[in-house]
C-alpha atoms as a PDB file:
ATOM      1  CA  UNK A   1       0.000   0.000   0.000  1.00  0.00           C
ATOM      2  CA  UNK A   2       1.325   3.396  -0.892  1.00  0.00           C
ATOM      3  CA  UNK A   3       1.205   6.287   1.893  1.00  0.00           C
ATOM      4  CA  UNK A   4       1.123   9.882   1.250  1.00  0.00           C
ATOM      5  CA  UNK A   5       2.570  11.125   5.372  1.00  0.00           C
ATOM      6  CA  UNK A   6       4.133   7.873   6.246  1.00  0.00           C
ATOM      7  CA  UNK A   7       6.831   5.520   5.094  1.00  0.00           C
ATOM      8  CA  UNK A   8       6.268   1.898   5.585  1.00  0.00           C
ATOM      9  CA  UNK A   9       9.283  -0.404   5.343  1.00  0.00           C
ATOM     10  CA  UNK A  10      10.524  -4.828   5.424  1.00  0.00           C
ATOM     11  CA  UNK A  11      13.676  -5.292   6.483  1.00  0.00           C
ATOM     12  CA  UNK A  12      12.927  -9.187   6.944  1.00  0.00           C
ATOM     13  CA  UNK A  13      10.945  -9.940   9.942  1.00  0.00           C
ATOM     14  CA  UNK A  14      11.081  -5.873  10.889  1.00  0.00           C
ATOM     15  CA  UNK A  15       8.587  -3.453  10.363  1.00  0.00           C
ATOM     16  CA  UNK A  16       9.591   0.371  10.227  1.00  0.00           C
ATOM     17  CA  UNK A  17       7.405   3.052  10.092  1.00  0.00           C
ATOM     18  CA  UNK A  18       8.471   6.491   9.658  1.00  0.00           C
ATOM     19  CA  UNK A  19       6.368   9.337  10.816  1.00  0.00           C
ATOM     20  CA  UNK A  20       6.491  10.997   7.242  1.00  0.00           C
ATOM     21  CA  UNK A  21       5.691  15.015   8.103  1.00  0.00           C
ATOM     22  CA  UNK A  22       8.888  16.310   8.560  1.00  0.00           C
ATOM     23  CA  UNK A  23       7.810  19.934   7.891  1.00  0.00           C
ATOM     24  CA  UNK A  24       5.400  20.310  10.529  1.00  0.00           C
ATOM     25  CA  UNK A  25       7.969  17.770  12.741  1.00  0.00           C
ATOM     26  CA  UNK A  26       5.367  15.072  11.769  1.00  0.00           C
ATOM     27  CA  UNK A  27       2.554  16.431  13.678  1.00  0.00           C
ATOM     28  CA  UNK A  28      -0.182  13.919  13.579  1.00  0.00           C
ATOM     29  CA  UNK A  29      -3.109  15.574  11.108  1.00  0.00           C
ATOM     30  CA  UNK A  30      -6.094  13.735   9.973  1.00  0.00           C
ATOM     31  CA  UNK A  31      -4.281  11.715   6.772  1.00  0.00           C
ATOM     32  CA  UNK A  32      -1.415  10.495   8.916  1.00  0.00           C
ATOM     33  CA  UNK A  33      -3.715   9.202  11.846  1.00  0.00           C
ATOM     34  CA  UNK A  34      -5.683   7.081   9.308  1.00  0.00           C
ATOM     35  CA  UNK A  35      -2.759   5.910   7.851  1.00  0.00           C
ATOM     36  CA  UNK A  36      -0.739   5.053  10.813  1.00  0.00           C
ATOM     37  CA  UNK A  37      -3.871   2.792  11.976  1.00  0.00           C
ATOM     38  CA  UNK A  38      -3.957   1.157   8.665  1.00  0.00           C
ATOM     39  CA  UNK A  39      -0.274   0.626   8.673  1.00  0.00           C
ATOM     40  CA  UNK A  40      -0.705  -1.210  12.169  1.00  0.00           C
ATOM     41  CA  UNK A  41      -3.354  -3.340  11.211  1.00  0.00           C
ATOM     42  CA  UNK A  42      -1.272  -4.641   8.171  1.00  0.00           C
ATOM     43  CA  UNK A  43       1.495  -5.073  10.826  1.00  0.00           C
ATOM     44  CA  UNK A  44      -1.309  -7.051  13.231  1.00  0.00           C
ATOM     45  CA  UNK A  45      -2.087  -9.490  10.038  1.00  0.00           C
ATOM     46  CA  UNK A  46       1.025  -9.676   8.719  1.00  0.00           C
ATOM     47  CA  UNK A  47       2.648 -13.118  10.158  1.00  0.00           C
ATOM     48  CA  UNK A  48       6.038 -12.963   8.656  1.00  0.00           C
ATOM     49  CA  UNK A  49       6.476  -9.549  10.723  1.00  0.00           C
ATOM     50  CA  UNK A  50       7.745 -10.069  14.415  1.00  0.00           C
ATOM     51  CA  UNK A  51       8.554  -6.743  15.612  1.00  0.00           C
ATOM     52  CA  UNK A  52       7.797  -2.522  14.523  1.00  0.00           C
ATOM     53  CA  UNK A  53       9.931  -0.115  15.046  1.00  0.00           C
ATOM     54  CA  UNK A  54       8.069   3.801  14.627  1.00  0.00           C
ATOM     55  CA  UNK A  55      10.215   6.950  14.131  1.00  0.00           C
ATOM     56  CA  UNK A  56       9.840   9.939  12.758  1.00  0.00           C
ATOM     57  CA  UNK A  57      11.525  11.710   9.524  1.00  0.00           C
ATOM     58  CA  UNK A  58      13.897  14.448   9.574  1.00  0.00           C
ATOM     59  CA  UNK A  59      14.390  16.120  12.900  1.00  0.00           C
ATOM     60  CA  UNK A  60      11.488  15.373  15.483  1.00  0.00           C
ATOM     61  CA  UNK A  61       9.652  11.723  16.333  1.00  0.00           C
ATOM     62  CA  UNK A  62       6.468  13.627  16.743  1.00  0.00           C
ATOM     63  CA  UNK A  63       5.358  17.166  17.877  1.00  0.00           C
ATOM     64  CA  UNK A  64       1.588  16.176  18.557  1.00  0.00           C
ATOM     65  CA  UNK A  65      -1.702  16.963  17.142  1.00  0.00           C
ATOM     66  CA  UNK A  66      -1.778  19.426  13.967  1.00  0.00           C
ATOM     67  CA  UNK A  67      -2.832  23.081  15.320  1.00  0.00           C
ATOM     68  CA  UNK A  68      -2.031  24.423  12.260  1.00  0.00           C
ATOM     69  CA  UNK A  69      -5.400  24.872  10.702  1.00  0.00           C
ATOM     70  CA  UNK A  70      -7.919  27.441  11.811  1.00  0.00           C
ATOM     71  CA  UNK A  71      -8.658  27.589  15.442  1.00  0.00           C
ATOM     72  CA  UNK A  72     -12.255  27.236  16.353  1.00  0.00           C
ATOM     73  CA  UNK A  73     -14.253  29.697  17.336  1.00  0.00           C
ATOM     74  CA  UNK A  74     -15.898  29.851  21.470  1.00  0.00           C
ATOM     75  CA  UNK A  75     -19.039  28.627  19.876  1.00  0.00           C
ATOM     76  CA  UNK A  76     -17.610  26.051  17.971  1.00  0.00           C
ATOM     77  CA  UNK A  77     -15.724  25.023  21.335  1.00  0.00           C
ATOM     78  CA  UNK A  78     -18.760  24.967  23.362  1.00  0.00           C
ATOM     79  CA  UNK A  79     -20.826  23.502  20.851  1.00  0.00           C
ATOM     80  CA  UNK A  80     -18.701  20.255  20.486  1.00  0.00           C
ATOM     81  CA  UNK A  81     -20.384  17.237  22.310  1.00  0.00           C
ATOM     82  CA  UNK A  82     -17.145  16.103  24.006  1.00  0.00           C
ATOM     83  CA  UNK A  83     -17.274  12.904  26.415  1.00  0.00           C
ATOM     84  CA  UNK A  84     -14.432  11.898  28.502  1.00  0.00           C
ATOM     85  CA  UNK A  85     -15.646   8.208  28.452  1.00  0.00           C
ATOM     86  CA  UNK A  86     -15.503   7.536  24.921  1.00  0.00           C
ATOM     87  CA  UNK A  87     -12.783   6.927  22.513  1.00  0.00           C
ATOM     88  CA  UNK A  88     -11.247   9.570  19.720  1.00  0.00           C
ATOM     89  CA  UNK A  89      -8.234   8.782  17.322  1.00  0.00           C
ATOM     90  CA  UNK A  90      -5.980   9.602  20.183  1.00  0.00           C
ATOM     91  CA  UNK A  91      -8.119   6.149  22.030  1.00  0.00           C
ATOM     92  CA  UNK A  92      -7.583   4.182  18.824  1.00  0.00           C
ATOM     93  CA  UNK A  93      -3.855   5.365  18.761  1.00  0.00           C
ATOM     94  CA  UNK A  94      -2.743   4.082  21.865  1.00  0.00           C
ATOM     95  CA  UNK A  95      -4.839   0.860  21.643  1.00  0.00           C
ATOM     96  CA  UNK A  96      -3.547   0.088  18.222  1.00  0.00           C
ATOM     97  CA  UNK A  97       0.223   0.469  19.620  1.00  0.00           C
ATOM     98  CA  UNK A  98       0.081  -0.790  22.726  1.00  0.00           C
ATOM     99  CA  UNK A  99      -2.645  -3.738  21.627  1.00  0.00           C
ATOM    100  CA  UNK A 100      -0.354  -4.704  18.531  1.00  0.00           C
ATOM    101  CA  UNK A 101       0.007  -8.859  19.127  1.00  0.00           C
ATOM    102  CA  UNK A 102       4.126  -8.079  18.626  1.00  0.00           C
ATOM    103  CA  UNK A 103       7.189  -5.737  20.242  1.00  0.00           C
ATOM    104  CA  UNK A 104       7.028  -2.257  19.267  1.00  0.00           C
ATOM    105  CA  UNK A 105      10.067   0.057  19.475  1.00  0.00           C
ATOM    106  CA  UNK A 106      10.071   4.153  19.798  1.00  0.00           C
ATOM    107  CA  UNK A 107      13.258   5.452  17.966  1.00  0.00           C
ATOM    108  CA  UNK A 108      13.103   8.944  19.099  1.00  0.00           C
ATOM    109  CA  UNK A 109      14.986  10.728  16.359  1.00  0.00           C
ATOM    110  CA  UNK A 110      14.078  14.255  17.500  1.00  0.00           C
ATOM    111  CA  UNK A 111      11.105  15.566  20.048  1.00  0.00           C
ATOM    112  CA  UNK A 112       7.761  13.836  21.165  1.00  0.00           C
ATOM    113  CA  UNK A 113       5.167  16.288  22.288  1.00  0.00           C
ATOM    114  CA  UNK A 114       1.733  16.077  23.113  1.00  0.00           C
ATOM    115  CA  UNK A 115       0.030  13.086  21.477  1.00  0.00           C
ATOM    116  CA  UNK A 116       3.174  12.394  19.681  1.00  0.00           C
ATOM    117  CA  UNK A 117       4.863  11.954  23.192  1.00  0.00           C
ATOM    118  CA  UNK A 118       2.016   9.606  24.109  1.00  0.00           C
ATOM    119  CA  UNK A 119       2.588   7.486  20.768  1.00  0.00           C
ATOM    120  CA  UNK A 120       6.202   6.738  22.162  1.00  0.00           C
ATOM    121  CA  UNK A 121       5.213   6.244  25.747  1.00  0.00           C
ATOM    122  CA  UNK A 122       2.264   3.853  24.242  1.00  0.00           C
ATOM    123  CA  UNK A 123       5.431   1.170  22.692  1.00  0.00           C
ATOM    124  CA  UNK A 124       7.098  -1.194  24.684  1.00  0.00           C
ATOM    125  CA  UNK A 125      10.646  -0.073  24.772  1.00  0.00           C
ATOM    126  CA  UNK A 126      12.033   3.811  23.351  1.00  0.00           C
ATOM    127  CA  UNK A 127      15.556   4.240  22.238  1.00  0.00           C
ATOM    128  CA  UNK A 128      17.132   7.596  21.834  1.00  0.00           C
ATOM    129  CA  UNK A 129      19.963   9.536  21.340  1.00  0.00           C
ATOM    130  CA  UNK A 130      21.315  13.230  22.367  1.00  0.00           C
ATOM    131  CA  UNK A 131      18.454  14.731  19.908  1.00  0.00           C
ATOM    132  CA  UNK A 132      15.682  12.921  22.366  1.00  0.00           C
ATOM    133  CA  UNK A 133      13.137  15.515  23.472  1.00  0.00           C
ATOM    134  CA  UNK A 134      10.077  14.806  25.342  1.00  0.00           C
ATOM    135  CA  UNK A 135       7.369  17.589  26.651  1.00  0.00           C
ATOM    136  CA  UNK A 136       4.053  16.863  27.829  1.00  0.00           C
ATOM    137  CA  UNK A 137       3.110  20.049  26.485  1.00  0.00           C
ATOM    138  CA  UNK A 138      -1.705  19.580  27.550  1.00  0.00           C
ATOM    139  CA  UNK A 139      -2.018  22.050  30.389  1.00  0.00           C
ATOM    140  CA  UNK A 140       0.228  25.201  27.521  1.00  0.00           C
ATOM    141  CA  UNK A 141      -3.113  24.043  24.869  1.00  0.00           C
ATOM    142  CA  UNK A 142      -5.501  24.796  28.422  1.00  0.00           C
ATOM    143  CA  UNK A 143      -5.999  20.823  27.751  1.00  0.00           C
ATOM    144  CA  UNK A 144      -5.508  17.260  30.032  1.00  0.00           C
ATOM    145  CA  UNK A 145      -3.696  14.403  28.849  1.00  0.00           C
ATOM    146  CA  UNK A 146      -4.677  12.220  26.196  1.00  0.00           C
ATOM    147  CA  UNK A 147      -4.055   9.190  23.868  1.00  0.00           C
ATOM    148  CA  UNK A 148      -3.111   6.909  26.635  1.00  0.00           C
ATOM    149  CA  UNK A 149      -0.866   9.446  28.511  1.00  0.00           C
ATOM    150  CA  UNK A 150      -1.864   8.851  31.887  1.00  0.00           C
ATOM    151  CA  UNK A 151      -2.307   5.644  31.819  1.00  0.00           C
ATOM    152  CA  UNK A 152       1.270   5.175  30.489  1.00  0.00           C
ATOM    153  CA  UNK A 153       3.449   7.697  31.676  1.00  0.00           C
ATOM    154  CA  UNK A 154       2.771   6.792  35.776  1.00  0.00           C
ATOM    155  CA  UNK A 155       3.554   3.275  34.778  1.00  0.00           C
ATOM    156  CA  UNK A 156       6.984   3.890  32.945  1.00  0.00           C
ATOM    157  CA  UNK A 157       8.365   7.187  35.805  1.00  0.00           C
ATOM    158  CA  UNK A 158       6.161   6.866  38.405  1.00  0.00           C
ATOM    159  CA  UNK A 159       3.426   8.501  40.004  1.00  0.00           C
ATOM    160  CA  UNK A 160       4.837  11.549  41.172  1.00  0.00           C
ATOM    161  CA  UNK A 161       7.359  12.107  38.539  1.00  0.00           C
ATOM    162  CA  UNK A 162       4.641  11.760  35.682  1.00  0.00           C
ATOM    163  CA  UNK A 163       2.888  14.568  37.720  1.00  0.00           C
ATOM    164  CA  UNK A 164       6.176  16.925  37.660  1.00  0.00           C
ATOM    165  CA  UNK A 165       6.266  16.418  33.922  1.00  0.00           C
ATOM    166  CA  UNK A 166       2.439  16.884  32.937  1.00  0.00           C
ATOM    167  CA  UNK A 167       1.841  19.550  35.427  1.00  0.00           C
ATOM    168  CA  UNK A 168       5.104  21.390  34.499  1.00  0.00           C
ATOM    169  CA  UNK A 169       5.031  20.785  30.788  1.00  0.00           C
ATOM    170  CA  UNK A 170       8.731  21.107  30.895  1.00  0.00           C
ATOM    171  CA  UNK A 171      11.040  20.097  28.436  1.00  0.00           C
ATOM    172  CA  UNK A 172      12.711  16.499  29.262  1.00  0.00           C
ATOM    173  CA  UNK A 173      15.967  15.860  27.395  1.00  0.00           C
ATOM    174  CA  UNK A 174      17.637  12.520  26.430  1.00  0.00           C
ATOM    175  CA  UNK A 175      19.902  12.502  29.611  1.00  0.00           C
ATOM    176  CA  UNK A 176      17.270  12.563  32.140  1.00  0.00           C
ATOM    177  CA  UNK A 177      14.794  10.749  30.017  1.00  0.00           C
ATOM    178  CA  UNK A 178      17.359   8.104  30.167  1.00  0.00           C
ATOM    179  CA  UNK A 179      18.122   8.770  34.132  1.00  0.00           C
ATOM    180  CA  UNK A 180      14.263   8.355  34.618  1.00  0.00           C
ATOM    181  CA  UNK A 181      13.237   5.580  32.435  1.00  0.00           C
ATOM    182  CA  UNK A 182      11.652   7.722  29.371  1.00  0.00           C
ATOM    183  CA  UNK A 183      14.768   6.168  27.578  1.00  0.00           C
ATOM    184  CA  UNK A 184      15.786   2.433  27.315  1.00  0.00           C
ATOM    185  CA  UNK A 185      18.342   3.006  25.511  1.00  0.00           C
ATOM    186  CA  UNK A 186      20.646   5.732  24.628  1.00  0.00           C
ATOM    187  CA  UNK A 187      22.812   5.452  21.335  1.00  0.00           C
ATOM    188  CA  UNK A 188      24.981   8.291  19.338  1.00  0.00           C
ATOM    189  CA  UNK A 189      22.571  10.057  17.014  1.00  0.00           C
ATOM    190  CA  UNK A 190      24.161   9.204  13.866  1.00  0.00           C
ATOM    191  CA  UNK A 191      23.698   4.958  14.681  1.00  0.00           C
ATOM    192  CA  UNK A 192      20.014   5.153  15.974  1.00  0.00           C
ATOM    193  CA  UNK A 193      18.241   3.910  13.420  1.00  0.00           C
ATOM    194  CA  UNK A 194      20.956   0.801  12.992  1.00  0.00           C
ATOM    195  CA  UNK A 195      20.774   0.200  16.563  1.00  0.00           C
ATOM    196  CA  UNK A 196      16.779  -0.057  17.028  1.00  0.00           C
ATOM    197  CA  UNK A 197      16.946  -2.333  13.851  1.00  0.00           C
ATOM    198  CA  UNK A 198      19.381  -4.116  15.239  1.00  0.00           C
ATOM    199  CA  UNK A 199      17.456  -4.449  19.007  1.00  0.00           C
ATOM    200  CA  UNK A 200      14.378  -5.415  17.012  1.00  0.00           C
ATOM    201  CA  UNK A 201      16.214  -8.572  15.277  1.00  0.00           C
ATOM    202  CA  UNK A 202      17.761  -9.517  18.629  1.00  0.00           C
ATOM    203  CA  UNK A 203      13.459  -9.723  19.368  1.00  0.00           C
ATOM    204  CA  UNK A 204      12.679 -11.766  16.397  1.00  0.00           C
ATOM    205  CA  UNK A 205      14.942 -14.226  17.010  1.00  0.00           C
ATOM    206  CA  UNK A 206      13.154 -16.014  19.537  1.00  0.00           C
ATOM    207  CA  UNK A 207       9.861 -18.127  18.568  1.00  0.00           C
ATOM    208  CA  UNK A 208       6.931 -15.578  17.607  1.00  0.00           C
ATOM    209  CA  UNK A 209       4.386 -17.373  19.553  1.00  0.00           C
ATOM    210  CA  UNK A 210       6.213 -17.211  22.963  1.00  0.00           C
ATOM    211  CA  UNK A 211       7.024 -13.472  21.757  1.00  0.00           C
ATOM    212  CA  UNK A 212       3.493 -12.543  21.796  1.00  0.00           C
ATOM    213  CA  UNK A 213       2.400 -14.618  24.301  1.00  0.00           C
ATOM    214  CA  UNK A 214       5.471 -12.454  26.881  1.00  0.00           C
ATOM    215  CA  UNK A 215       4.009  -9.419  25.792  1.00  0.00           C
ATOM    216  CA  UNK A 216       0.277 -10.028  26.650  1.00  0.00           C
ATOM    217  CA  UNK A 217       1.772 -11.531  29.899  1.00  0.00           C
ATOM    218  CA  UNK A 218       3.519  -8.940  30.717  1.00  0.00           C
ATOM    219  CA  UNK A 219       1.652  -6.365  30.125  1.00  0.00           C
ATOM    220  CA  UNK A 220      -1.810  -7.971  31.858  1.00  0.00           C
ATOM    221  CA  UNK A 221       0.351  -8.712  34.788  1.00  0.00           C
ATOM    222  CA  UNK A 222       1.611  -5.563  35.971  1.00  0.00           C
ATOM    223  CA  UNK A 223      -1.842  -4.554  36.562  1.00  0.00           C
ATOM    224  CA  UNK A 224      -3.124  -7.610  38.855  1.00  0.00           C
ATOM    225  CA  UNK A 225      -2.224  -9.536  42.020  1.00  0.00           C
ATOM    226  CA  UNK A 226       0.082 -12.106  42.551  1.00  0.00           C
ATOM    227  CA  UNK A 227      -2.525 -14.839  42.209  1.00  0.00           C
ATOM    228  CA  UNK A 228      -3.820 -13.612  38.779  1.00  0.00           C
ATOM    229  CA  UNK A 229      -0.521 -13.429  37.409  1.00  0.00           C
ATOM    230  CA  UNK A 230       0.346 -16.981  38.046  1.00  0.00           C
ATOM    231  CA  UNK A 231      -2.692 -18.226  36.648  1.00  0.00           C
ATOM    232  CA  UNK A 232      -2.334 -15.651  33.504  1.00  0.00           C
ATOM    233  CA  UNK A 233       1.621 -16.797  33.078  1.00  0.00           C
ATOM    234  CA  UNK A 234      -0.331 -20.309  32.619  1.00  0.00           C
ATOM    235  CA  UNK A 235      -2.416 -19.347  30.031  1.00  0.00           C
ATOM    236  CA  UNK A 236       0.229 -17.461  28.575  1.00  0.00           C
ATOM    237  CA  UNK A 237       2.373 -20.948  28.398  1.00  0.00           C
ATOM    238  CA  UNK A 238      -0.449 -22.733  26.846  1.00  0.00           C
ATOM    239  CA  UNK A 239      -0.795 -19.904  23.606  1.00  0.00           C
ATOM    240  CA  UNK A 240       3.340 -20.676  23.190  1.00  0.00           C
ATOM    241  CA  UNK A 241       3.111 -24.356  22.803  1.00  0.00           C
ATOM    242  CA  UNK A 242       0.716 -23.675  20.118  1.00  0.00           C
ATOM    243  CA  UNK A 243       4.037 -23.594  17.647  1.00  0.00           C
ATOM    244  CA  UNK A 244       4.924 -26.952  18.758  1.00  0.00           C
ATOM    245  CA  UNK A 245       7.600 -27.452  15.913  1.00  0.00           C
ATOM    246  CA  UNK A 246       9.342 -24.078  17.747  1.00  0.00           C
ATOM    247  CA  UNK A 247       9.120 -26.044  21.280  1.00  0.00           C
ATOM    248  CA  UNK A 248      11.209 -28.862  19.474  1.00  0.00           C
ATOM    249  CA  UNK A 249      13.304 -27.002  18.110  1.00  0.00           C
ATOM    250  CA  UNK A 250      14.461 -25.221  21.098  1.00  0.00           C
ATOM    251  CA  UNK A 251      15.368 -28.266  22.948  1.00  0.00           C
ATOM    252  CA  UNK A 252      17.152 -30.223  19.648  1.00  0.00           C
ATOM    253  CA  UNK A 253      19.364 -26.947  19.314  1.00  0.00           C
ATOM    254  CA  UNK A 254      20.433 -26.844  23.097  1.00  0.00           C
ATOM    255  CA  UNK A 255      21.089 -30.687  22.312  1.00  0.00           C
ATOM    256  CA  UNK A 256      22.985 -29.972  19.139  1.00  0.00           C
ATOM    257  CA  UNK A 257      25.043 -26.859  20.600  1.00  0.00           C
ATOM    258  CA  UNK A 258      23.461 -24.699  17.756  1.00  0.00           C
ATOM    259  CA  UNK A 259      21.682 -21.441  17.376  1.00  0.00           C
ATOM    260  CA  UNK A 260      17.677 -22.302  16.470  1.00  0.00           C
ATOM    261  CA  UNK A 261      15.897 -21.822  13.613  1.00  0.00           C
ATOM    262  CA  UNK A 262      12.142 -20.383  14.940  1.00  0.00           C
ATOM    263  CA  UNK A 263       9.567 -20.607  12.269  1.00  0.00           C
ATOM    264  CA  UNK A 264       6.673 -19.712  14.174  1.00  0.00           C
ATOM    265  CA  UNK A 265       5.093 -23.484  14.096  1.00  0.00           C
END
């Protein structure tokens, strides 16, 4: 499929898409939202694909929602029948990320503001380098958080450290984002791009059933009780032997003092 504000790239079983708005620092306007979703579905459906990595072109990841059309009017802000308990692109956003069946990497090639910020916190892991920027930037747009911010953030920094941020809306550069977990990893500017490829294959190596079946695990159990999680970790076991040629496999190359071959049966 072609895309007019995105790039979508194969490098074997990686998926890269680059945020492709570089102008506007790849602020996310209507065209790129719709084709961001539809490049993570074809990610979702896609079998031969084990892990995404998302960055953005030229010098930012992603500065947030496009204000750069005409601002409403106070009627037109009034008027708008706005409900905090139901779901907007910025919903579908962070559900598509974080509720993509494989790994997802941020490569923060620049800054991540706003929504855009949100997008990176919504991945599993985010690699920068010196050029790493983050701002919560809500309260400066008289707004409160969205796509999946606080939900996220607390659970990445911390309660209290998520508050500083969103209720500063202070810039956050790569050092501290490292210091405070924002950051996974931290890598020269000029070898991002190589490196988050490179932590992505290091992913798809292992057996794409057990993969998926870590992530959902994972992520369902840091929100439960001890009891839960065992009992989800079992569930989680049963979905990876369901690639029982991958299970084999495992144990013949341990016997055979070889690296395995994972096919994802």
């Amino acid at each position: 499929m072609n895309y007019n504000c995105l790039i979508f790239e194969q490098k074997d079983e990686i998926a890269v898409i680059t945020l492709n708005r570089p102008k506007t620092l790849n602020a996310l306007n209507a065209e790129l939202q719709n084709e961001f979703l539809s490049a993570i579905q074809g990610v979702e459906e896609n079998d031969k694909l084990r892990v995404l990595v998302i960055t953005g072109a030229g010098r930012g990841f992603s500065s947030g929602a496009d204000l750069s059309g005409p601002r409403p009017t106070g009627h037109e802000l009034s008027s708008q029948n706005v409900r905090l308990d139901e779901l907007s692109w910025m919903g579908r956003q962070a559900l598509a990320v974080s509720g993509l069946n494989k790994p997802t990497i941020a490569a923060m090639n620049g800054v991540a503001a706003g929504a855009g910020m949100s997008l990176a916190l919504a991945c599993d892991l985010r690699v920068g380098s010196e050029k790493s920027r983050f701002k919560t930037v809500f309260l400066e747009r008289s707004l409160s958080t969205d796509a999946g911010m606080s939900f996220f953030l607390p659970r990445i920094v911390g309660y209290s450290r998520a508050a500083d941020l969103i209720f500063t809306s202070r810039n956050v550069d790569a050092e501290e984002a490292y210091r405070i977990g924002l950051l996974d990893r931290l890598f020269p500017h000029e070898q991002l791009m190589d490196k988050a490829v490179k932590l992505a294959k290091e992913m798809a190596f292992w057996p794409p059933m057990a993969l998926r079946s870590s992530k959902r695990v994972l992520q369902h159990n840091i929100e439960v009780g001890l009891e839960e999680a065992l009992r989800y970790e079992t569930a989680g076991l049963t979905f990876a032997r369901r690639a029982p040629e991958d299970l084999k496999e495992s144990i013949l190359s341990f016997q055979e003092k070889r690296q395995p071959i994972f096919t994802g049966k």
